[in-house]
Structures are given as C-alpha cells and as structure tokens.
PDB file of N, CA and C in Angstrom:
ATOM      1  N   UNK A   1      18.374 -19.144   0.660  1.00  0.00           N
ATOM      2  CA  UNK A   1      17.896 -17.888   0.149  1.00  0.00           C
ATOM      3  C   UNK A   1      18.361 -17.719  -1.290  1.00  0.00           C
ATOM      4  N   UNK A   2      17.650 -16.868  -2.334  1.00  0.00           N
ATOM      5  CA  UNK A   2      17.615 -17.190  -3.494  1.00  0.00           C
ATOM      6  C   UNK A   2      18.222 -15.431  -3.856  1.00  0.00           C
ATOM      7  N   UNK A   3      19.633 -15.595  -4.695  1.00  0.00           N
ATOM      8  CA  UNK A   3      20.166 -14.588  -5.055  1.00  0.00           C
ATOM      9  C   UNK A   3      19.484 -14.088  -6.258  1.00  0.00           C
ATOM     10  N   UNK A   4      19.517 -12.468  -5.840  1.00  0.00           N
ATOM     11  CA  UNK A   4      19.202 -12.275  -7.169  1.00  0.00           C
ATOM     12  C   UNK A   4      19.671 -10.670  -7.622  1.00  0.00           C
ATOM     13  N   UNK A   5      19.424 -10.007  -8.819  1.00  0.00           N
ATOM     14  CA  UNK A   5      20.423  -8.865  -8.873  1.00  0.00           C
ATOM     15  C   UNK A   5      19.665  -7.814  -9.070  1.00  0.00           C
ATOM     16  N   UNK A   6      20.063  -6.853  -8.944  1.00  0.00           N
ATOM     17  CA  UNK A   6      19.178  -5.555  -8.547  1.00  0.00           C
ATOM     18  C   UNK A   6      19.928  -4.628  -9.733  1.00  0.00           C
ATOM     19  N   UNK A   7      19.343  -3.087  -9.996  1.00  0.00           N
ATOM     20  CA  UNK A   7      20.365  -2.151 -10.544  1.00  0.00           C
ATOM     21  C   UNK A   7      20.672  -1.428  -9.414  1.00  0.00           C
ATOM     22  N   UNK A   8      22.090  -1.279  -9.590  1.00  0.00           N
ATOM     23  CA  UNK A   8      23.256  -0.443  -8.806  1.00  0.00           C
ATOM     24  C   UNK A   8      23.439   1.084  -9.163  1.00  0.00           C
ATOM     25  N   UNK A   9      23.512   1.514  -8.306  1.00  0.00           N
ATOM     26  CA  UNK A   9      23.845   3.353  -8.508  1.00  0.00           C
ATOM     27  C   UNK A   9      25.203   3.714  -8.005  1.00  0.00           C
ATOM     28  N   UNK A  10      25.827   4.498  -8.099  1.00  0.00           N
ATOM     29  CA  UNK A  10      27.381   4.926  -7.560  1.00  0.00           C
ATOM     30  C   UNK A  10      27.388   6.566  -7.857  1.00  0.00           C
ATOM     31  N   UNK A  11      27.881   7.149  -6.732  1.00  0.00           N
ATOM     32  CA  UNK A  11      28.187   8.405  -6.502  1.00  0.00           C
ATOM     33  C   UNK A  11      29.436   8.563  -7.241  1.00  0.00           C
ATOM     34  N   UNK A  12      29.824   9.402  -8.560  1.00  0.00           N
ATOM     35  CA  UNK A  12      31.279   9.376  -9.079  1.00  0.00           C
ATOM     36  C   UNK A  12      32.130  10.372  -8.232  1.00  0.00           C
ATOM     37  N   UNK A  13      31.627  11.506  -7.584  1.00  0.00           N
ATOM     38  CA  UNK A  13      31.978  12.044  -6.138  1.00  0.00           C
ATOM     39  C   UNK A  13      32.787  10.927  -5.129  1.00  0.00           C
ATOM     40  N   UNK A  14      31.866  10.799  -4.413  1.00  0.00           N
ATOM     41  CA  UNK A  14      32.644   9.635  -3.373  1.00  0.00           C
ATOM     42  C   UNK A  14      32.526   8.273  -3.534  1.00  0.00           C
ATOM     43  N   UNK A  15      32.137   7.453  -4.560  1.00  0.00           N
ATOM     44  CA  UNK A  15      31.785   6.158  -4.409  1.00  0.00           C
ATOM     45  C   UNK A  15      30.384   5.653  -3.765  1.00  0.00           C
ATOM     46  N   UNK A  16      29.654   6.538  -2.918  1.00  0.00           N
ATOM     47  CA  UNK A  16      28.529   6.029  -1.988  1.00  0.00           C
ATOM     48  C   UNK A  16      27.551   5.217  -3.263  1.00  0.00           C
ATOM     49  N   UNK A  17      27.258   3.606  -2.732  1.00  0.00           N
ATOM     50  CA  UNK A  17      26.352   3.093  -3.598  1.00  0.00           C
ATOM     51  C   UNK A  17      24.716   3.221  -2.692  1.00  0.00           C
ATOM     52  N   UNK A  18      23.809   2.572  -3.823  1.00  0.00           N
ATOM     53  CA  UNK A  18      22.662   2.478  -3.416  1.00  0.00           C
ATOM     54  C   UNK A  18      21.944   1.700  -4.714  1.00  0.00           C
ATOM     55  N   UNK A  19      20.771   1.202  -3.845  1.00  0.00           N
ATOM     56  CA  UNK A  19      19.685   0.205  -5.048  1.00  0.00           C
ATOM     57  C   UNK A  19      18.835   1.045  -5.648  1.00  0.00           C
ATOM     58  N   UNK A  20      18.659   1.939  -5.300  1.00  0.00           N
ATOM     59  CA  UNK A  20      17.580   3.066  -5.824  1.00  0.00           C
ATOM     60  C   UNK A  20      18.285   4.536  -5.785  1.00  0.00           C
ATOM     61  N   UNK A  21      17.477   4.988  -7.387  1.00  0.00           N
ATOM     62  CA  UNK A  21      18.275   6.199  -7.991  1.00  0.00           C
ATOM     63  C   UNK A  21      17.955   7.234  -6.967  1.00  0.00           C
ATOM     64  N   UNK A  22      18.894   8.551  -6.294  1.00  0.00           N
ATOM     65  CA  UNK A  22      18.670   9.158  -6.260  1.00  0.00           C
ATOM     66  C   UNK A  22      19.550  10.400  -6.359  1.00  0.00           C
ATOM     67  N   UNK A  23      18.576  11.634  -6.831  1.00  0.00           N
ATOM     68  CA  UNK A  23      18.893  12.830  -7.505  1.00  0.00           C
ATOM     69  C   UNK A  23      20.184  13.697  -6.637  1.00  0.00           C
ATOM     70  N   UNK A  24      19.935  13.287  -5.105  1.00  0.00           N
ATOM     71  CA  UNK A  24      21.429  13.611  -4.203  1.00  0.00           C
ATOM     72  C   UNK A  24      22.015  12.720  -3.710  1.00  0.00           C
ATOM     73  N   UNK A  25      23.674  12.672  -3.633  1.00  0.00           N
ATOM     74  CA  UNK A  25      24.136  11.663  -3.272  1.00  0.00           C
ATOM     75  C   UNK A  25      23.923  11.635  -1.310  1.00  0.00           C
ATOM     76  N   UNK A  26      23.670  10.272  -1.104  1.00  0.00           N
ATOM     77  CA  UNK A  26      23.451  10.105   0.352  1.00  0.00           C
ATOM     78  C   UNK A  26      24.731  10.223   1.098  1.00  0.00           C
ATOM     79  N   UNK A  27      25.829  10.266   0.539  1.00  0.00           N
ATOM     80  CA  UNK A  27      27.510  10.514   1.805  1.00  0.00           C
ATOM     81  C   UNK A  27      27.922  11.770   1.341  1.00  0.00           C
ATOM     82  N   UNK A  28      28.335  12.360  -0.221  1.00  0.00           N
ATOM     83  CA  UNK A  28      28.716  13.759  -0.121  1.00  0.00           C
ATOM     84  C   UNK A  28      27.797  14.807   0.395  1.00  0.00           C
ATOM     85  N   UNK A  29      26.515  14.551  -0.218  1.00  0.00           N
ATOM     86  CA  UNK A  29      25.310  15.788  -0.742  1.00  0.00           C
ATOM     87  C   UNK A  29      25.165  16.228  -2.328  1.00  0.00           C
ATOM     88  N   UNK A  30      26.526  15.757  -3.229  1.00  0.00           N
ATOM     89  CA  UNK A  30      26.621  16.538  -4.047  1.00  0.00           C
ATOM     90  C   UNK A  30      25.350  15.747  -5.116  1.00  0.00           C
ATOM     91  N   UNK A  31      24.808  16.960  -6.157  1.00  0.00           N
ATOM     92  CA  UNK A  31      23.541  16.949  -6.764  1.00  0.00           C
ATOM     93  C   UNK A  31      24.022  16.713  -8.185  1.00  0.00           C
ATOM     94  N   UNK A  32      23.610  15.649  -8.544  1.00  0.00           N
ATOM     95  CA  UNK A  32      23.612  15.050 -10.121  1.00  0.00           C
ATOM     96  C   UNK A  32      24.806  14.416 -10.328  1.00  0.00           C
ATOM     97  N   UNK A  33      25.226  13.601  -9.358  1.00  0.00           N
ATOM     98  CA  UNK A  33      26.568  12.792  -9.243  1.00  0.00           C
ATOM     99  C   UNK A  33      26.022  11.511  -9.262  1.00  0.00           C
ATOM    100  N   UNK A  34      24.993  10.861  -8.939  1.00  0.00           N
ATOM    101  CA  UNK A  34      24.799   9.345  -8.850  1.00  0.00           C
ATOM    102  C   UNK A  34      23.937   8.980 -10.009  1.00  0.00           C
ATOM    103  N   UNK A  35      24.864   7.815 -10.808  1.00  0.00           N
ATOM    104  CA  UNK A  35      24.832   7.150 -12.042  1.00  0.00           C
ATOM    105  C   UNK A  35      24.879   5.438 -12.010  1.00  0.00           C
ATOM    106  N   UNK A  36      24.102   5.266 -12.994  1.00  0.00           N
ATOM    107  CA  UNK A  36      23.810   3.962 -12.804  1.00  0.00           C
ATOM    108  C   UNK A  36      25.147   2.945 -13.199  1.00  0.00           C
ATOM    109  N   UNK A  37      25.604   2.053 -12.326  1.00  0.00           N
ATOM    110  CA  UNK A  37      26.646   1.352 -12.621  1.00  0.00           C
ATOM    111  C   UNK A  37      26.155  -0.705 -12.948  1.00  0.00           C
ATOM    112  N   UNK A  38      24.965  -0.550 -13.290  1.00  0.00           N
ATOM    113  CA  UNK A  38      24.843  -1.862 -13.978  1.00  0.00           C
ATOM    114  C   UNK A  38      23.948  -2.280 -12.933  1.00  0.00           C
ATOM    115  N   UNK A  39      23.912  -4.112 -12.658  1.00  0.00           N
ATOM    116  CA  UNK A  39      23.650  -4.307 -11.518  1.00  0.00           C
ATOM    117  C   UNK A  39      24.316  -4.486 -10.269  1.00  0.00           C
ATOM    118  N   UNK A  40      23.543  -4.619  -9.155  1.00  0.00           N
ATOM    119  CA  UNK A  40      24.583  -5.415  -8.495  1.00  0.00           C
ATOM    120  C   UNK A  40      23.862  -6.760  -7.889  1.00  0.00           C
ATOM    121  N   UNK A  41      25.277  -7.428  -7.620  1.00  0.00           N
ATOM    122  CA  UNK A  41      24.595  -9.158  -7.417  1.00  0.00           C
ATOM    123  C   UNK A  41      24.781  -9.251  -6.163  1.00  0.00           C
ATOM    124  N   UNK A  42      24.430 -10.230  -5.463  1.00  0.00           N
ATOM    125  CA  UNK A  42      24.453 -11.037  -3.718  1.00  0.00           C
ATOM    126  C   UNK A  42      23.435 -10.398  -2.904  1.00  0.00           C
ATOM    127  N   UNK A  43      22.525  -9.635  -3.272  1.00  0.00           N
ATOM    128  CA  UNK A  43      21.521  -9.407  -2.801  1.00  0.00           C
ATOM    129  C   UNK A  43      20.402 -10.488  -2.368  1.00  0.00           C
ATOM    130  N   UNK A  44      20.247 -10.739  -1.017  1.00  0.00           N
ATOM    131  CA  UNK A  44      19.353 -11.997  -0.584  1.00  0.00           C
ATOM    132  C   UNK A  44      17.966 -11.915  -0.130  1.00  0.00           C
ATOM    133  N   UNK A  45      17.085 -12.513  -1.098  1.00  0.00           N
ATOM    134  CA  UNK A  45      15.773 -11.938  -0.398  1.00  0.00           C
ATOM    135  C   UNK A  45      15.551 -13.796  -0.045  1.00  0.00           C
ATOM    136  N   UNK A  46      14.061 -13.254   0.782  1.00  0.00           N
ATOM    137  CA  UNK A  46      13.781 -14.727   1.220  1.00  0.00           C
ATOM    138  C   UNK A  46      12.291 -14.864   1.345  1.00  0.00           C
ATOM    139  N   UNK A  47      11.734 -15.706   0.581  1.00  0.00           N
ATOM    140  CA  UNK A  47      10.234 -16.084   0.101  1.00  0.00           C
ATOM    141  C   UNK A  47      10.045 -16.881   1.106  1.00  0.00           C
ATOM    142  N   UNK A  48       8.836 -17.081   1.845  1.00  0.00           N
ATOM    143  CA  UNK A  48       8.459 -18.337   2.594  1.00  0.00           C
ATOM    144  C   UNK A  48       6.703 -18.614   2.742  1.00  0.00           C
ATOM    145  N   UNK A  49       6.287 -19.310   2.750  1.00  0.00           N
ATOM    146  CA  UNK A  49       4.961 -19.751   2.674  1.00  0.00           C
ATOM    147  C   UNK A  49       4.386 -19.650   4.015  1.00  0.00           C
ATOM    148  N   UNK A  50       3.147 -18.409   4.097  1.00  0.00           N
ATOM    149  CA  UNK A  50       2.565 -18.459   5.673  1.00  0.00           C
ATOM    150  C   UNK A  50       1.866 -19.778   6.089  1.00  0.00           C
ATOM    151  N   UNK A  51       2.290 -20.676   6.430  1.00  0.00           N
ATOM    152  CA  UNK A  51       1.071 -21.768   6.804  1.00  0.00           C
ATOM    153  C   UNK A  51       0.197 -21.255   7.721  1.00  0.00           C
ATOM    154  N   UNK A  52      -0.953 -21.877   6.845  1.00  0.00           N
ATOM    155  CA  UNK A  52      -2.944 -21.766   7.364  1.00  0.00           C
ATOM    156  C   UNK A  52      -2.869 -22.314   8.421  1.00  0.00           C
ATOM    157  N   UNK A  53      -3.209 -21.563   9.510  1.00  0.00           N
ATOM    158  CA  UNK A  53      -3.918 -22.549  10.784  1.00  0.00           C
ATOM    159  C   UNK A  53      -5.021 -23.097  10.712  1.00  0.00           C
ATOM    160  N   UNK A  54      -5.446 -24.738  10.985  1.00  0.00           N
ATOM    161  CA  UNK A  54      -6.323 -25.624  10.826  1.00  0.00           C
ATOM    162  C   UNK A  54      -7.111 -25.445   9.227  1.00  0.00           C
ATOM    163  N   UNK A  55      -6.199 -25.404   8.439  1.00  0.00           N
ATOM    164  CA  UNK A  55      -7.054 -25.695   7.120  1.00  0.00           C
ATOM    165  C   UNK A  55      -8.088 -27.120   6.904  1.00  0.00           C
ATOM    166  N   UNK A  56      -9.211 -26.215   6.148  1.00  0.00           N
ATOM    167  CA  UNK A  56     -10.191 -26.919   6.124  1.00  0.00           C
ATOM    168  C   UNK A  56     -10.597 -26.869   4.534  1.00  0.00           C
ATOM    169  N   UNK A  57     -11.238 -28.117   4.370  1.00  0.00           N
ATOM    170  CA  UNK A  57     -11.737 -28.178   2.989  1.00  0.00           C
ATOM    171  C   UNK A  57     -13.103 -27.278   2.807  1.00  0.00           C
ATOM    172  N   UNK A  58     -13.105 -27.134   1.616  1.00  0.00           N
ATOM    173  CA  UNK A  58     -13.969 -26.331   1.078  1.00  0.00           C
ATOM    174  C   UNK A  58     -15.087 -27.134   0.638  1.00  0.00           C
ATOM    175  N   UNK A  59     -16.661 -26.689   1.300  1.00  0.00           N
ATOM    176  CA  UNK A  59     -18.277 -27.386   1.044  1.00  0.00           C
ATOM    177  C   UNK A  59     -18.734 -26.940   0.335  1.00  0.00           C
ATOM    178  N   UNK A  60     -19.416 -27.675  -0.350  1.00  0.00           N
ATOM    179  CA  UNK A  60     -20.953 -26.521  -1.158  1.00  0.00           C
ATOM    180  C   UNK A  60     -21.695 -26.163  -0.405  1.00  0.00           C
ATOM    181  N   UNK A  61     -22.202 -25.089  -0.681  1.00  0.00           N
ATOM    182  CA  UNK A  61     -23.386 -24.453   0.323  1.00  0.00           C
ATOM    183  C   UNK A  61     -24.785 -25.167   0.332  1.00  0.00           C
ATOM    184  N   UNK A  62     -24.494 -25.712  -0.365  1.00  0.00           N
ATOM    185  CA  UNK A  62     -25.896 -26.901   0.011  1.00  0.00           C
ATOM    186  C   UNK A  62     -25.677 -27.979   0.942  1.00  0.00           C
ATOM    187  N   UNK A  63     -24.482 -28.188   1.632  1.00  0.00           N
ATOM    188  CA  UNK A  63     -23.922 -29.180   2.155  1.00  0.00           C
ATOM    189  C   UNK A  63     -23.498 -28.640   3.959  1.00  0.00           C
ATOM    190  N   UNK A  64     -23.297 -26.884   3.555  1.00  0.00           N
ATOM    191  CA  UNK A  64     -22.910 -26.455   4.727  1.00  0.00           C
ATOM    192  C   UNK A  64     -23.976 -25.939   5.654  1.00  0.00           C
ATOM    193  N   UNK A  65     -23.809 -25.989   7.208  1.00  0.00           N
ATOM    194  CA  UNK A  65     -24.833 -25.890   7.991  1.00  0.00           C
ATOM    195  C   UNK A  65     -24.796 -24.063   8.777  1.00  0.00           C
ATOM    196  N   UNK A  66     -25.589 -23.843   9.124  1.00  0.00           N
ATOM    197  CA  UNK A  66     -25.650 -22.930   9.534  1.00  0.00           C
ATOM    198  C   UNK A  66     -26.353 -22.706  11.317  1.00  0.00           C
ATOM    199  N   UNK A  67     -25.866 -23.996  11.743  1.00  0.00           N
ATOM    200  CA  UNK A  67     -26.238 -24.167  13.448  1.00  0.00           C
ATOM    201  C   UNK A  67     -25.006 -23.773  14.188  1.00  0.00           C
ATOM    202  N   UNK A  68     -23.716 -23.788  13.768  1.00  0.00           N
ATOM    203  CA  UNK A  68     -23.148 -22.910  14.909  1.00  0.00           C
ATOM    204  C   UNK A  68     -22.856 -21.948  15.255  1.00  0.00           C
ATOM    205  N   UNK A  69     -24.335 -21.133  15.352  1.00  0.00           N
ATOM    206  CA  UNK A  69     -24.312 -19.340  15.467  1.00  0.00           C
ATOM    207  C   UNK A  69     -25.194 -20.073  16.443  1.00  0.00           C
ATOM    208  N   UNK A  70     -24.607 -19.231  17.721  1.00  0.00           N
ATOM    209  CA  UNK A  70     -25.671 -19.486  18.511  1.00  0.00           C
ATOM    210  C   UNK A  70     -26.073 -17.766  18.831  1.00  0.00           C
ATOM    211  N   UNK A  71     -27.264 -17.462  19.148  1.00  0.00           N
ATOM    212  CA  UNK A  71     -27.469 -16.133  19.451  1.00  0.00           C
ATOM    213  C   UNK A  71     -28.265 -15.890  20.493  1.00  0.00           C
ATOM    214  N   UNK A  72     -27.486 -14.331  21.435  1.00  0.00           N
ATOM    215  CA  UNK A  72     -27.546 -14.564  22.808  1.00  0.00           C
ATOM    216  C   UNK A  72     -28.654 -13.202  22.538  1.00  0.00           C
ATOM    217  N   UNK A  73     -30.058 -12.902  23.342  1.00  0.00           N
ATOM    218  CA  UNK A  73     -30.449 -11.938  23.287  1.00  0.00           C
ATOM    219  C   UNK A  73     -30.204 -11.192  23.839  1.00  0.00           C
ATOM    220  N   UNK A  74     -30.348  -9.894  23.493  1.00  0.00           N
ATOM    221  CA  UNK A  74     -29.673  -8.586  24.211  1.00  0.00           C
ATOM    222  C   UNK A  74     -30.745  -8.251  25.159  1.00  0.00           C
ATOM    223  N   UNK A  75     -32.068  -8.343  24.975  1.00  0.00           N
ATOM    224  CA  UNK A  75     -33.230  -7.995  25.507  1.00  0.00           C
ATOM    225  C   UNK A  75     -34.069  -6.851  25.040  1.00  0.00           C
ATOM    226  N   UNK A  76     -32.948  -5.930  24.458  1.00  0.00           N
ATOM    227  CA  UNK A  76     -33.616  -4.461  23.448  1.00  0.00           C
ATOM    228  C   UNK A  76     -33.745  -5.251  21.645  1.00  0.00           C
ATOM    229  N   UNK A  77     -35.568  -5.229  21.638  1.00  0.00           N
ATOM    230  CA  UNK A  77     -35.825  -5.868  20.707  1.00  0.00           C
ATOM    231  C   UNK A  77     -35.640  -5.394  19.610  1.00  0.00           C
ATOM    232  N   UNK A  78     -35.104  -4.349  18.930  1.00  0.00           N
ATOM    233  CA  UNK A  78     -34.985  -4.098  17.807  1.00  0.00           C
ATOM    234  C   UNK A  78     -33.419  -3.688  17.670  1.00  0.00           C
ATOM    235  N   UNK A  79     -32.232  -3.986  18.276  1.00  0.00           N
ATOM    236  CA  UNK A  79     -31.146  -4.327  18.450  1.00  0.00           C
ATOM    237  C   UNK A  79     -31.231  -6.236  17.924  1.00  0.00           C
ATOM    238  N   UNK A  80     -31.744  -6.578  19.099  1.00  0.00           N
ATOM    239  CA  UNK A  80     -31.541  -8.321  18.540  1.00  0.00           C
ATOM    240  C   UNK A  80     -32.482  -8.104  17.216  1.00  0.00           C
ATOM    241  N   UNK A  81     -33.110  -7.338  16.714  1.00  0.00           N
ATOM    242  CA  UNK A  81     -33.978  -7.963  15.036  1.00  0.00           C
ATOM    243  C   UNK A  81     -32.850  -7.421  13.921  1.00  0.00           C
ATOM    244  N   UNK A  82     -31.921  -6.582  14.347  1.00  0.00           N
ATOM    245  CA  UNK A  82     -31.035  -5.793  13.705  1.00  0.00           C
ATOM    246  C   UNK A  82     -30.223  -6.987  13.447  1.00  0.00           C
ATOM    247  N   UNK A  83     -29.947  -7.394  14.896  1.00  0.00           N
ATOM    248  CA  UNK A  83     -28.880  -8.164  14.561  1.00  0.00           C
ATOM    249  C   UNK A  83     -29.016  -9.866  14.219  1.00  0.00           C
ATOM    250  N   UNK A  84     -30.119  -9.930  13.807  1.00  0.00           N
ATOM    251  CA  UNK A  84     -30.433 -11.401  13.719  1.00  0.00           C
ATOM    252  C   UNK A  84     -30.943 -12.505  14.712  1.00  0.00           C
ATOM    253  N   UNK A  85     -31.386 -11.647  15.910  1.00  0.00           N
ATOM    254  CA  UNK A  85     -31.915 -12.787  17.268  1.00  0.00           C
ATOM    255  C   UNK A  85     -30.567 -12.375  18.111  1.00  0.00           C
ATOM    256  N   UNK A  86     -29.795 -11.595  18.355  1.00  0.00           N
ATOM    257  CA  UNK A  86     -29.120 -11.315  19.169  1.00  0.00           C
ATOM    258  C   UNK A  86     -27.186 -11.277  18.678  1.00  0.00           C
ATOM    259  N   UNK A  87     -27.018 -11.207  19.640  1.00  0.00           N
ATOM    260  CA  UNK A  87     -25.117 -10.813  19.908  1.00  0.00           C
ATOM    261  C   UNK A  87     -24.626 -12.580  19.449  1.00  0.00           C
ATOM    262  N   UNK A  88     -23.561 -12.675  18.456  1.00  0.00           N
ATOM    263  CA  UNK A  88     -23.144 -13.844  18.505  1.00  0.00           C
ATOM    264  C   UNK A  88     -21.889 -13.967  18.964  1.00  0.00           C
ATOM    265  N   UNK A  89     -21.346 -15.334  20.243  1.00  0.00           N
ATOM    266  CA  UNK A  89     -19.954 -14.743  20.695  1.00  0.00           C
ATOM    267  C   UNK A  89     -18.933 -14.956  19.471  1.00  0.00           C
ATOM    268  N   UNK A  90     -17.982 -14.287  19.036  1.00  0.00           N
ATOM    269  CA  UNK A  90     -16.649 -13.492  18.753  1.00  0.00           C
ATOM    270  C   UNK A  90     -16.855 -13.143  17.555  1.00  0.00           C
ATOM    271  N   UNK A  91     -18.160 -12.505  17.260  1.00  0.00           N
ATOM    272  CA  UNK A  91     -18.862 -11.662  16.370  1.00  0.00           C
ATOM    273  C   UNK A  91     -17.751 -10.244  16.253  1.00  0.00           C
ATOM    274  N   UNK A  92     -17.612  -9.234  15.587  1.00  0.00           N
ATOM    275  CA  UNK A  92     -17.350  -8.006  15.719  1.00  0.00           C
ATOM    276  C   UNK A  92     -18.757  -7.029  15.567  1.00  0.00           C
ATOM    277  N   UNK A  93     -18.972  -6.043  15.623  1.00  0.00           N
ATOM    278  CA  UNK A  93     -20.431  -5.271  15.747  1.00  0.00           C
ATOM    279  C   UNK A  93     -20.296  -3.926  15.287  1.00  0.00           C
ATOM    280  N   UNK A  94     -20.328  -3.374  14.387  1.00  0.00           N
ATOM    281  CA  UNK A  94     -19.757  -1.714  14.362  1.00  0.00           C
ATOM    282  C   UNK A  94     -21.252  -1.148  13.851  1.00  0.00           C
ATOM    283  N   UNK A  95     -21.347  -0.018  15.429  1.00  0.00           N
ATOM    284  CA  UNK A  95     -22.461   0.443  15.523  1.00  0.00           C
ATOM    285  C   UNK A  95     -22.160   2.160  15.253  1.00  0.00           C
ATOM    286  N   UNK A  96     -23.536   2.614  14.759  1.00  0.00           N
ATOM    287  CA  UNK A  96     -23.116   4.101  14.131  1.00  0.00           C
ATOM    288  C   UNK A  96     -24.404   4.774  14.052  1.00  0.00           C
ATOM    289  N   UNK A  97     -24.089   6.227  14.583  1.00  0.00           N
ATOM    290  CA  UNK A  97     -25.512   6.351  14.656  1.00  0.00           C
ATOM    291  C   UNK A  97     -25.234   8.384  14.138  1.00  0.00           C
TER     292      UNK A  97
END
C-alpha cells in the first residue's frame, strides 16, 4: 500500500485531530478551535485494478455479426414489431405507458 500525506487539523482545546476542516471540534464541541497543523503522514490508501471478466477484443462493425439475438415471439403483434420480432433472452425491457 502506497503512503501518502494528507492535511492535518488539531483541536488547540483538547488535541482531537482530523483530515478534514471542521468549524466544531469533534471531542470538546468547542467552536473555532480546530487549526490546521500541516500534514499528516502514514495514511494508507490502496489502488487495485478491477479485472474484466472474459475480455474480448475489439471488431469492426463490418466484421461483427449480428445472429446471436435470437427472438422469441410474444404473439401480441405490435409488442414483437416494437420490440424487433420479439423478447430476447437476458434482454432488460422498460415498459411505460
């Protein structure tokens, strides 16, 4: 994990720190006590790369096919003309009327 440093705040009241300014201190209450004390370091964040499930290369559309839509008819004909010759399976559909 890759350190890195933030700005630091401090309550001159009680000491209470924090990464972000704010106008009341979070352990006394007291108002216009927290001041910026530089940064602070050892703060650990952690980057990681989502890996793609089954990545695939990229076609030209002159190259790519358009046969695996298969389409199931609904039987109400102007539903399947809506929808292109019918329901395709794991299609989503958002209907509104």
């Amino acid at each position: 994990m890759a350190k890195t440093t933030v700005p630091g705040f401090r309550c001159v009241e009680c000491g209470w720190t924090s990464v972000k300014f704010a106008g009341q201190c979070g352990e006394c209450q007291a108002f216009g006590t927290v001041t910026s004390v530089g940064e602070q370091t050892g703060i650990t964040t952690r980057i990681t790369a989502t890996p793609v499930a089954g990545e695939r290369q990229a076609v030209p559309i002159t190259q790519a096919s358009g046969n695996e839509l298969t389409h199931r008819p609904t039987g109400i004909g102007e539903f399947d003309r809506v929808l292109g010759g019918g329901i395709v399976a794991g299609a989503a559909i958002l209907l509104s009327g």
